[in-house]
N, C-alpha and C. Protein backbone atom coordinates (compact mmCIF):
# COMPACT_ATOMS: atom_id res chain seq x y z
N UNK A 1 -34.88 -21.62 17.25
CA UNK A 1 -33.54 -22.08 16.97
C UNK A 1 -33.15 -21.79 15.52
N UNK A 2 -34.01 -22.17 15.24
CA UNK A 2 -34.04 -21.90 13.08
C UNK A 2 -33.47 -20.22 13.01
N UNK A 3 -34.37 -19.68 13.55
CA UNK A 3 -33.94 -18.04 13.53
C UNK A 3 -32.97 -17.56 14.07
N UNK A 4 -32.51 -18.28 14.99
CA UNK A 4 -30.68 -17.88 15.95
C UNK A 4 -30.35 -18.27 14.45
N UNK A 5 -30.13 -19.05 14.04
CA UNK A 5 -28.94 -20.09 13.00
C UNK A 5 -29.07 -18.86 11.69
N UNK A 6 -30.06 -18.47 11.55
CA UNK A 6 -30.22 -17.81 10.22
C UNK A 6 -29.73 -16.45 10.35
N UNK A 7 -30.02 -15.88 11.73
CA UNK A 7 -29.34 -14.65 11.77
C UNK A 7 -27.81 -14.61 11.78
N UNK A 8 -27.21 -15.76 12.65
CA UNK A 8 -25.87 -15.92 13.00
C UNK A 8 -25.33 -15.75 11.27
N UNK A 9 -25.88 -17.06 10.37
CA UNK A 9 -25.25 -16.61 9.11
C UNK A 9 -25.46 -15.55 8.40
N UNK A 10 -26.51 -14.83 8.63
CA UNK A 10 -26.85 -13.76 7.80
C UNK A 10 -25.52 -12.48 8.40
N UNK A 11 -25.26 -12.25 9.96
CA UNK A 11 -24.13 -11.81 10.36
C UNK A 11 -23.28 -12.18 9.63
N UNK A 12 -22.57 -13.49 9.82
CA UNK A 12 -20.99 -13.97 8.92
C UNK A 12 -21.20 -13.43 7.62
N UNK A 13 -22.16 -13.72 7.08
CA UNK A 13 -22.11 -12.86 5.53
C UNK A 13 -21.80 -11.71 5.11
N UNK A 14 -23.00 -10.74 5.94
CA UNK A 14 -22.24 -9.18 6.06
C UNK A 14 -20.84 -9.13 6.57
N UNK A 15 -20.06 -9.82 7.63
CA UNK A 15 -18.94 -9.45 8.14
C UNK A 15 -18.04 -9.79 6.97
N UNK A 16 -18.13 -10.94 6.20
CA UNK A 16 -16.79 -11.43 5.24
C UNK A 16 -17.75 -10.50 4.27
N UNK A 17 -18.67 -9.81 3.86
CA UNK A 17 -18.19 -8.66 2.85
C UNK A 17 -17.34 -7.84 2.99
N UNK A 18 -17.87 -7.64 4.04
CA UNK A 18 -17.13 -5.77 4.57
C UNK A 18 -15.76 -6.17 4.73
N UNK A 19 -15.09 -7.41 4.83
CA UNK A 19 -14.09 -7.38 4.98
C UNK A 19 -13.21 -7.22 3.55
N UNK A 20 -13.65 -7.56 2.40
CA UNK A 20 -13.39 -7.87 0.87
C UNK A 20 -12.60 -6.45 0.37
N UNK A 21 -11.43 -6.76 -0.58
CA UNK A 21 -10.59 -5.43 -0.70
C UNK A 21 -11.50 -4.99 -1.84
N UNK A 22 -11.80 -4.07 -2.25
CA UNK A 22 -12.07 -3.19 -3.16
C UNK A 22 -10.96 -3.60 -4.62
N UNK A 23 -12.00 -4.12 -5.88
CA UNK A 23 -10.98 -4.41 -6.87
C UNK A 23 -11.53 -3.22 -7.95
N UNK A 24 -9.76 -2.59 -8.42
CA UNK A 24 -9.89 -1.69 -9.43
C UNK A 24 -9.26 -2.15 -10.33
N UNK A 25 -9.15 -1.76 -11.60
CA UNK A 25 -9.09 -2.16 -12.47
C UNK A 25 -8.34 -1.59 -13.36
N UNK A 26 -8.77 0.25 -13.90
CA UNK A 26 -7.82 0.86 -14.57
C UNK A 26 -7.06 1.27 -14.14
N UNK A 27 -5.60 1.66 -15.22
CA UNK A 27 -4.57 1.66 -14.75
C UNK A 27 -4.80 3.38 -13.92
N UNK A 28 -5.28 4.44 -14.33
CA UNK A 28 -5.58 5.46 -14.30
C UNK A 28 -5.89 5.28 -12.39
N UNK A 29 -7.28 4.54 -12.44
CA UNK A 29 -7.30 4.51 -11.08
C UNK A 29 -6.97 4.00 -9.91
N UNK A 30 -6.27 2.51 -10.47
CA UNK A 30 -4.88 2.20 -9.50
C UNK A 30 -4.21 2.93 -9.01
N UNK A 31 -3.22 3.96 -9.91
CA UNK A 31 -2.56 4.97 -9.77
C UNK A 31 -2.76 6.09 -8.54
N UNK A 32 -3.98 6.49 -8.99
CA UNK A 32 -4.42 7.77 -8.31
C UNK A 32 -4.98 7.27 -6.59
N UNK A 33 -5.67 5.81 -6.87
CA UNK A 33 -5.63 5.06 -5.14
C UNK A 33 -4.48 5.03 -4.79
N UNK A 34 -3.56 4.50 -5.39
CA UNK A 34 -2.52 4.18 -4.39
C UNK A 34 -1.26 5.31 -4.17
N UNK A 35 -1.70 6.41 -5.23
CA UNK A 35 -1.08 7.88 -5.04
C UNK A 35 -1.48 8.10 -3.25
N UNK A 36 -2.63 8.13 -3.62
CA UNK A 36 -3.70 8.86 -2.68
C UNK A 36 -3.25 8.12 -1.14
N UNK A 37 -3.21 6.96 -1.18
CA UNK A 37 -3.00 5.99 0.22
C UNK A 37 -1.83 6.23 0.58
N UNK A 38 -0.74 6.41 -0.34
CA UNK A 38 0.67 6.36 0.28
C UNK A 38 0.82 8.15 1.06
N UNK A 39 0.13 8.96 0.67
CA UNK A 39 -0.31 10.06 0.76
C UNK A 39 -0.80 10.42 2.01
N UNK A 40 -1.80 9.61 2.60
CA UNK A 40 -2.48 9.40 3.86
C UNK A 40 -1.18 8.53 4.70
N UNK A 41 -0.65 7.21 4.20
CA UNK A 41 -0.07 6.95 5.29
C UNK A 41 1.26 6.96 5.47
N UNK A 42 1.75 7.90 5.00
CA UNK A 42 3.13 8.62 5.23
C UNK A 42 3.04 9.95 5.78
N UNK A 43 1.83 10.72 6.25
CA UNK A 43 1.52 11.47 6.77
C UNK A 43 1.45 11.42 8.15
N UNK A 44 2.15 12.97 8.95
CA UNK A 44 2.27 12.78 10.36
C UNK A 44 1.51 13.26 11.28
N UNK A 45 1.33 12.73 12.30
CA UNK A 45 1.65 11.51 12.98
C UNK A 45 0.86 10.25 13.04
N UNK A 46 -0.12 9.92 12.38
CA UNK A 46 -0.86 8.89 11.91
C UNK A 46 -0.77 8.05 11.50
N UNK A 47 -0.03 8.74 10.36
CA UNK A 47 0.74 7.74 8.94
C UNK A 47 1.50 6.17 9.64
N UNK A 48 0.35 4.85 8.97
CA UNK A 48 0.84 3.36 9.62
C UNK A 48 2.79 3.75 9.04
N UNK A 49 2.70 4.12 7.82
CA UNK A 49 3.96 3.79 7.41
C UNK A 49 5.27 5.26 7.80
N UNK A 50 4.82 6.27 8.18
CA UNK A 50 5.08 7.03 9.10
C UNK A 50 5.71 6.79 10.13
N UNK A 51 5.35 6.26 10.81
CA UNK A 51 5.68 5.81 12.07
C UNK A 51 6.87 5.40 12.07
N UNK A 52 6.89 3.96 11.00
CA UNK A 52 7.93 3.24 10.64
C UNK A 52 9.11 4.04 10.11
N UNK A 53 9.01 4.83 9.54
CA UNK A 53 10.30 5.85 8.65
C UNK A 53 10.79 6.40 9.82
N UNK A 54 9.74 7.39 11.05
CA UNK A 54 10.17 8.37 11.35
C UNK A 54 10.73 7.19 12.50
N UNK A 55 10.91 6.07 12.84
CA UNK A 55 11.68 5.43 13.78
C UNK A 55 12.71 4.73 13.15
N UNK A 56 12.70 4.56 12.03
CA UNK A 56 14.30 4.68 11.06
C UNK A 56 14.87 5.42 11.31
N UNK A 57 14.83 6.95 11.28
CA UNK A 57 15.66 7.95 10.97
C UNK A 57 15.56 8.41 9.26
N UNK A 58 14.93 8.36 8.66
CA UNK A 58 14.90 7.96 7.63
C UNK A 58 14.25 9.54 6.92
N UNK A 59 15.22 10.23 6.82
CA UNK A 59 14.78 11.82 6.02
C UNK A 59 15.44 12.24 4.55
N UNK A 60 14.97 12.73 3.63
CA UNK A 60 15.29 13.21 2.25
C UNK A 60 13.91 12.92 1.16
N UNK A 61 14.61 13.35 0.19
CA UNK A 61 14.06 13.14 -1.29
C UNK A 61 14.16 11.88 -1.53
N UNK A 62 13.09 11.12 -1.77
CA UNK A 62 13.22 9.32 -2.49
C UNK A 62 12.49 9.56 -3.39
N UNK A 63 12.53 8.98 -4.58
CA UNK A 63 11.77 8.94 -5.75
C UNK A 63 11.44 7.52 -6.24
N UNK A 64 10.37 6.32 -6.13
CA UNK A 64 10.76 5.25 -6.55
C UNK A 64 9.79 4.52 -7.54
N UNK A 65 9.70 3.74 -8.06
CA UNK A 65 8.92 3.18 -9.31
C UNK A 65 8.52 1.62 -8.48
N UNK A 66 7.04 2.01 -8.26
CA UNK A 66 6.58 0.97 -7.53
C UNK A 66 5.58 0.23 -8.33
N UNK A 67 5.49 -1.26 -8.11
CA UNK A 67 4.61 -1.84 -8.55
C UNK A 67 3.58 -2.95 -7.90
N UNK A 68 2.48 -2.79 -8.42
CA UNK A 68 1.56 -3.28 -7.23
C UNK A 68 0.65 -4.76 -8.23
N UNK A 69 0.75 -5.65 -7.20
CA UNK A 69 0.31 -6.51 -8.20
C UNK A 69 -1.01 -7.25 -7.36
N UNK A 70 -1.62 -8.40 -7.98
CA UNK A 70 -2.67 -9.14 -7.08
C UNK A 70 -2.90 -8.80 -5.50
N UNK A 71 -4.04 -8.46 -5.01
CA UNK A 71 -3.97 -8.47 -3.45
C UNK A 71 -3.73 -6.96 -2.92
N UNK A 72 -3.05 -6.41 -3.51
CA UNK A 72 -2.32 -5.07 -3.38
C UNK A 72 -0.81 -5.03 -2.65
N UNK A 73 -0.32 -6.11 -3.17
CA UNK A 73 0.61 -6.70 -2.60
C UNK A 73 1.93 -5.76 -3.52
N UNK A 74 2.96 -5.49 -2.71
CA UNK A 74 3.82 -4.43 -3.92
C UNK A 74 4.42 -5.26 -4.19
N UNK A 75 4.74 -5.58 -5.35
CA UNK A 75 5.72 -6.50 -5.93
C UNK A 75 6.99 -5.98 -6.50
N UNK A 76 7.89 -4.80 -6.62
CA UNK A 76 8.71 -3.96 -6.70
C UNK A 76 8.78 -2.62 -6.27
N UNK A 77 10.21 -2.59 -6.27
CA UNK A 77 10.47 -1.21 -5.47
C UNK A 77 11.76 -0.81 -6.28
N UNK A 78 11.99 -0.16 -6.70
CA UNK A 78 13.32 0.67 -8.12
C UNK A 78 13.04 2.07 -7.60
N UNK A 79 14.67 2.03 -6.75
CA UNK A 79 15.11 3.48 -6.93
C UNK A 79 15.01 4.31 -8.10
N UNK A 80 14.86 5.33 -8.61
CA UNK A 80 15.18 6.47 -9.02
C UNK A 80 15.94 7.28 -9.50
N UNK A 81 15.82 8.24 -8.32
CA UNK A 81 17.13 9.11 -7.58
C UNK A 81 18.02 8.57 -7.47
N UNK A 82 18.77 7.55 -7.35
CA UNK A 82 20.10 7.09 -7.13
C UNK A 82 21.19 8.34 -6.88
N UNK A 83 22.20 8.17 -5.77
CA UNK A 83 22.91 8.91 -5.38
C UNK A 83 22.62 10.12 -4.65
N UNK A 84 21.07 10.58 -4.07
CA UNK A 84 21.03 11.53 -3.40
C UNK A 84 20.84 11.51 -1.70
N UNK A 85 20.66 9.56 -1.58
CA UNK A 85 20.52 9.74 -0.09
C UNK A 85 21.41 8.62 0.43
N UNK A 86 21.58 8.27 1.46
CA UNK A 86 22.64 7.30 1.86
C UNK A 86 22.00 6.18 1.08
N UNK A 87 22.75 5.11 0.87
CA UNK A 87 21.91 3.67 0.36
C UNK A 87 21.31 3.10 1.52
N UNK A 88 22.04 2.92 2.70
CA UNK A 88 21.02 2.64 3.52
C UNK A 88 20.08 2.60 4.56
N UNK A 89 19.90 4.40 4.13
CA UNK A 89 18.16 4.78 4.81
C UNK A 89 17.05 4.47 3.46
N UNK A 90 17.88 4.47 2.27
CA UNK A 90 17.60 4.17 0.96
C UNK A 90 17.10 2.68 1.12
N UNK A 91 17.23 1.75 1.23
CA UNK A 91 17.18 0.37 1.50
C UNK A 91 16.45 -0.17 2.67
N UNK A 92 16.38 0.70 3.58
CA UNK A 92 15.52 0.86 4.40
C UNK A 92 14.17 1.22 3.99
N UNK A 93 13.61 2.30 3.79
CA UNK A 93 12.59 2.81 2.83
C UNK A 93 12.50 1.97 2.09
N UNK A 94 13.25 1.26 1.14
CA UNK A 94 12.38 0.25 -0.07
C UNK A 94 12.03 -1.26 0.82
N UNK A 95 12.49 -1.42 1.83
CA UNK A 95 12.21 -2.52 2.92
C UNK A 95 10.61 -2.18 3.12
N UNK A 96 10.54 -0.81 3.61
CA UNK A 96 9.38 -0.43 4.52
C UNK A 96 8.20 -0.28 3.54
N UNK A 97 8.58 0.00 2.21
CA UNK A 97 7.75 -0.24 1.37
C UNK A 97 6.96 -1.73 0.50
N UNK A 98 8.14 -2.04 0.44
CA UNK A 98 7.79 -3.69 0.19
C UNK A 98 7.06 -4.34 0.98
N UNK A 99 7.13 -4.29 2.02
CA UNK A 99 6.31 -4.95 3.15
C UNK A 99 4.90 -4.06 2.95
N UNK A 100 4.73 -3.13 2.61
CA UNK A 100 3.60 -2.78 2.79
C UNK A 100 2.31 -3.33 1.59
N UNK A 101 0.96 -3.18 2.40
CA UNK A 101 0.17 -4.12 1.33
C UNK A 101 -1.01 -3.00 1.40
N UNK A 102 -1.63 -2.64 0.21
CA UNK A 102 -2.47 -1.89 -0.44
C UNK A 102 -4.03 -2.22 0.01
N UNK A 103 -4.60 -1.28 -0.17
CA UNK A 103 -6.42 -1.39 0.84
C UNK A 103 -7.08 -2.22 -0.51
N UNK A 104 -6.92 -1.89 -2.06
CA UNK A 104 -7.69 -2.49 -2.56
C UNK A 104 -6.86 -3.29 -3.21
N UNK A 105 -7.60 -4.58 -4.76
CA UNK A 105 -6.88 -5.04 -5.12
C UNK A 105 -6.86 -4.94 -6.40
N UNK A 106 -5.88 -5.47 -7.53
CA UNK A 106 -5.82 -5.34 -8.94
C UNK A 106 -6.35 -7.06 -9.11
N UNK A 107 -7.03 -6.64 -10.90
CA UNK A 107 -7.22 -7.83 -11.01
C UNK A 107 -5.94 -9.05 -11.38
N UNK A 108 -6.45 -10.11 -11.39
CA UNK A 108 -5.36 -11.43 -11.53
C UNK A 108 -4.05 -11.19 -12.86
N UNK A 109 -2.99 -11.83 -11.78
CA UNK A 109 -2.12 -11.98 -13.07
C UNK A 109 -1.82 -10.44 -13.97
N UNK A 110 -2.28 -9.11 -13.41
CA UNK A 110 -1.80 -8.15 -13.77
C UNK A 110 -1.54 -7.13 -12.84
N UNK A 111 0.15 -6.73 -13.18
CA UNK A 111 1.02 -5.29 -12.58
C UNK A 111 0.40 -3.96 -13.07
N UNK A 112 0.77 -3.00 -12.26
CA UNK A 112 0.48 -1.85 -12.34
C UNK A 112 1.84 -1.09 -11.76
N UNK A 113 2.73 -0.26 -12.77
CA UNK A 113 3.68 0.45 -12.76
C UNK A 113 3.54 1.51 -12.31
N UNK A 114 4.00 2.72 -11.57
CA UNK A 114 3.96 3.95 -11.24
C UNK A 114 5.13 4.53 -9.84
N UNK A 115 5.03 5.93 -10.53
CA UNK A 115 6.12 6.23 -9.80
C UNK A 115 6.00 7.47 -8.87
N UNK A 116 6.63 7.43 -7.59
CA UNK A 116 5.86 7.75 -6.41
C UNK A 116 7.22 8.62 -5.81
N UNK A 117 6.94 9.96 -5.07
CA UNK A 117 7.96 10.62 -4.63
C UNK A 117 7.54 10.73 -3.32
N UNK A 118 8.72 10.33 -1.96
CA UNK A 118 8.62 10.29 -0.85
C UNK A 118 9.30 11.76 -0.45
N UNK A 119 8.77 12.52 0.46
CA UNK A 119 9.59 13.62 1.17
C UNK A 119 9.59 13.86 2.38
N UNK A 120 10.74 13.39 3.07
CA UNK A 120 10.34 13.34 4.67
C UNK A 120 11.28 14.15 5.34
């Protein structure tokens, strides 16, 4: 019985690691992760956030200044480009972005600025 109980927790342990976001730290490599992710999932036909655009309707040049804070949670979205696409497939896109939440996380109580070009 001792040994069911010990394995069962020794399982839960490994499982709530593997579940834990990955925390980075410099600004350098914030950047280049979350270059890299929006990269993968705006890509077709796979792309989680893909999906979502290409069932918007949602095509052009976006350029936007995103910021990612605790959790990988985006905490802003600032157009750019202003004036090159309707405002609202424009508004749409910064919807679809906001909602979206990042694989790893930054540490506490600090943003990470950067600016990200969509082309669909």
């Amino acid at each position: 019985m001792k040994k069911m109980i010990t394995i069962a927790l020794i399982m839960l342990s490994i499982a709530s690691f593997a579940q834990k976001k990955q925390l980075v730290e410099s600004v350098v490599n914030v950047v280049n992760k979350a270059v890299a992710e929006l990269d993968s999932v705006t890509l077709a036909p796979a792309g989680v956030l893909y999906k979502e655009i290409s069932e918007n309707g949602i095509k052009g040049h976006y350029i936007f200044d995103i910021t990612i804070r605790e959790k990988g949670f985006v905490a802003t979205v600032f157009v750019v480009n202003e004036g090159e696409n309707q405002i609202s497939l424009q508004n749409r896109l910064k919807d679809i972005i906001k909602r979206y939440r990042f694989s790893f996380k930054v540490p506490k109580r600090k943003s990470y600025k950067f600016q990200y070009t969509f082309n669909f």
